[in-house]
Protein backbone atom coordinates (compact mmCIF):
# COMPACT_ATOMS: atom_id res chain seq x y z
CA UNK A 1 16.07 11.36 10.96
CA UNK A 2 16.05 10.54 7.03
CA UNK A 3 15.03 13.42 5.07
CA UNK A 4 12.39 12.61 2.45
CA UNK A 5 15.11 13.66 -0.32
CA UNK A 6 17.52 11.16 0.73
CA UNK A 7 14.88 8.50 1.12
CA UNK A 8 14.01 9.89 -2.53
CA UNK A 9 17.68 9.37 -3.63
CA UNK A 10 18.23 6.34 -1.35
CA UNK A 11 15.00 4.29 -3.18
CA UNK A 12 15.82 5.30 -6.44
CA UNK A 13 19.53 4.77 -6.33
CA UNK A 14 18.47 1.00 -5.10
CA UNK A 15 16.12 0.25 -8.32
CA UNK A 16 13.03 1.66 -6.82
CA UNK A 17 9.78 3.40 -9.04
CA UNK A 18 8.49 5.76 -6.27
CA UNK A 19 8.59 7.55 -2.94
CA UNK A 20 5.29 8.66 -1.00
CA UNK A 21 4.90 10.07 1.87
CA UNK A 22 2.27 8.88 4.51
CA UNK A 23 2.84 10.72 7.59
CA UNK A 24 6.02 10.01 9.46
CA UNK A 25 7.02 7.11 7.25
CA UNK A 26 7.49 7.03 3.55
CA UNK A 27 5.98 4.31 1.03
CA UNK A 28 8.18 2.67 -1.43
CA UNK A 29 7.19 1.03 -4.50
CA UNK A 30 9.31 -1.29 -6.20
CA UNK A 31 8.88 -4.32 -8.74
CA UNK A 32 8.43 -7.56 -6.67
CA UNK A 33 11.55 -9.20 -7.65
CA UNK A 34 13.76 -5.68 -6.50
CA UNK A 35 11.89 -5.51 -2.92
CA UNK A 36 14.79 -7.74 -1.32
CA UNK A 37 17.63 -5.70 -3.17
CA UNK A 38 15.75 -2.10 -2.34
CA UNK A 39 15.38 -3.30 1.40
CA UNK A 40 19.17 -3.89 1.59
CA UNK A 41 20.62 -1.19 -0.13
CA UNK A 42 18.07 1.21 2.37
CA UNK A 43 19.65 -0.83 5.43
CA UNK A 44 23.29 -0.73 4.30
CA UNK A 45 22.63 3.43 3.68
CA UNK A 46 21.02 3.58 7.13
CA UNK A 47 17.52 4.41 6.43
CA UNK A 48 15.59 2.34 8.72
CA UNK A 49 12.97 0.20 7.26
CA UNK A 50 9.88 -0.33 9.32
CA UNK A 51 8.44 -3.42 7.15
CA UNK A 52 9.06 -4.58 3.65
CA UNK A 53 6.56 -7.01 2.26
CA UNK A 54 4.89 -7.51 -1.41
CA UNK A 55 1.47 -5.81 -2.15
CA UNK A 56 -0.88 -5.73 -5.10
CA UNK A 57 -1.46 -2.30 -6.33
CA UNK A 58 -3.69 -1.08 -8.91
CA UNK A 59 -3.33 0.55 -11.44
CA UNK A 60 -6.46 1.91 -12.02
CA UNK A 61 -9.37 2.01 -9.45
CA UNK A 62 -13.25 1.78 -9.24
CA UNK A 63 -14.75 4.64 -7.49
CA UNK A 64 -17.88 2.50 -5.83
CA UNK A 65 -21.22 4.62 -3.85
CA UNK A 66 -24.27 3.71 -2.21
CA UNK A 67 -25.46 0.31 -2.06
CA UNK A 68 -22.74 -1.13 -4.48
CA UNK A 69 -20.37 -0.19 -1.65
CA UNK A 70 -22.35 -1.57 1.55
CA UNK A 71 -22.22 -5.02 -0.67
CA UNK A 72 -18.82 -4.74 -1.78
CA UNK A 73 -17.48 -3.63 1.67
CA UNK A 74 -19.87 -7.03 3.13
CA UNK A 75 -17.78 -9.14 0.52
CA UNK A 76 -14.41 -7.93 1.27
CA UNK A 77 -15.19 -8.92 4.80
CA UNK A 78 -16.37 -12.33 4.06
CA UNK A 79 -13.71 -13.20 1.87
CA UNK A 80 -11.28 -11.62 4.53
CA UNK A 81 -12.99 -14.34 6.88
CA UNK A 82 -12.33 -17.59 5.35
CA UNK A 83 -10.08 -19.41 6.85
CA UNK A 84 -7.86 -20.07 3.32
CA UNK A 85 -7.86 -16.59 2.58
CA UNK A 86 -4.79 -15.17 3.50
CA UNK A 87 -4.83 -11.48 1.75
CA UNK A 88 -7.79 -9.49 0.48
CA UNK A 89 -6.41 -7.19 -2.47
CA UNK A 90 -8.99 -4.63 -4.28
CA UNK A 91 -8.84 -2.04 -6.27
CA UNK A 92 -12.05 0.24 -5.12
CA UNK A 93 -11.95 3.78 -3.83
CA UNK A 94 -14.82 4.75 -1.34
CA UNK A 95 -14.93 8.65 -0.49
CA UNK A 96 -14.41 9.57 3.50
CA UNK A 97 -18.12 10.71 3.27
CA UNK A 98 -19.50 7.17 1.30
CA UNK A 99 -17.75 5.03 3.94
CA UNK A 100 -19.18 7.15 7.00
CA UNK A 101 -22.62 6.71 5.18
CA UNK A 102 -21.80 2.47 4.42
CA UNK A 103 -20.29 1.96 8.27
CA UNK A 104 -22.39 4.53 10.44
């Protein structure tokens, strides 16, 4: 089992910018044109890689309550919908207790 130092060492060593952990499985961030290169030099090191796929990430995020969040949670979901939408990528943060509130 791969230690979270070596995965550390591992992702960094391949051109990485950070390591996270999220449970069993850690989250690597890379710029979009290393991904390919950081995949393979995990793989040749053994460190088995459970997917590796490009993601927007922001920077900064909009913390969003109430009703602004019931209607931006009701557009994410339409958009999410349409049939030429592939990917839905946001940069809101809804607290645990918010969402309960928005979803009951």
């Amino acid at each position: 089992k791969t230690t979270e130092d070596q995965a550390l060492e591992a992702a960094l060593d391949a051109g990485a910018d950070d390591l996270t952990r999220d449970g069993d499985v850690f989250l690597i961030t890379t710029p979009v044109n290393r991904l390919h290169a950081v995949h393979d030099q995990l793989t040749a090191k053994r460190i088995p890689v459970q997917s590796a796929e490009a993601a927007m990430i922001p920077k900064n995020t909009v913390k969003v309550q109430g009703g602004d969040a019931k209607r931006l949670l009701q557009l994410i979901e339409a958009l999410e919908e349409m049939d030429d939408v592939a990917r839905v990528f946001s940069n809101f943060d809804i607290d645990a207790e918010a969402l309960a509130a928005v979803t009951g």
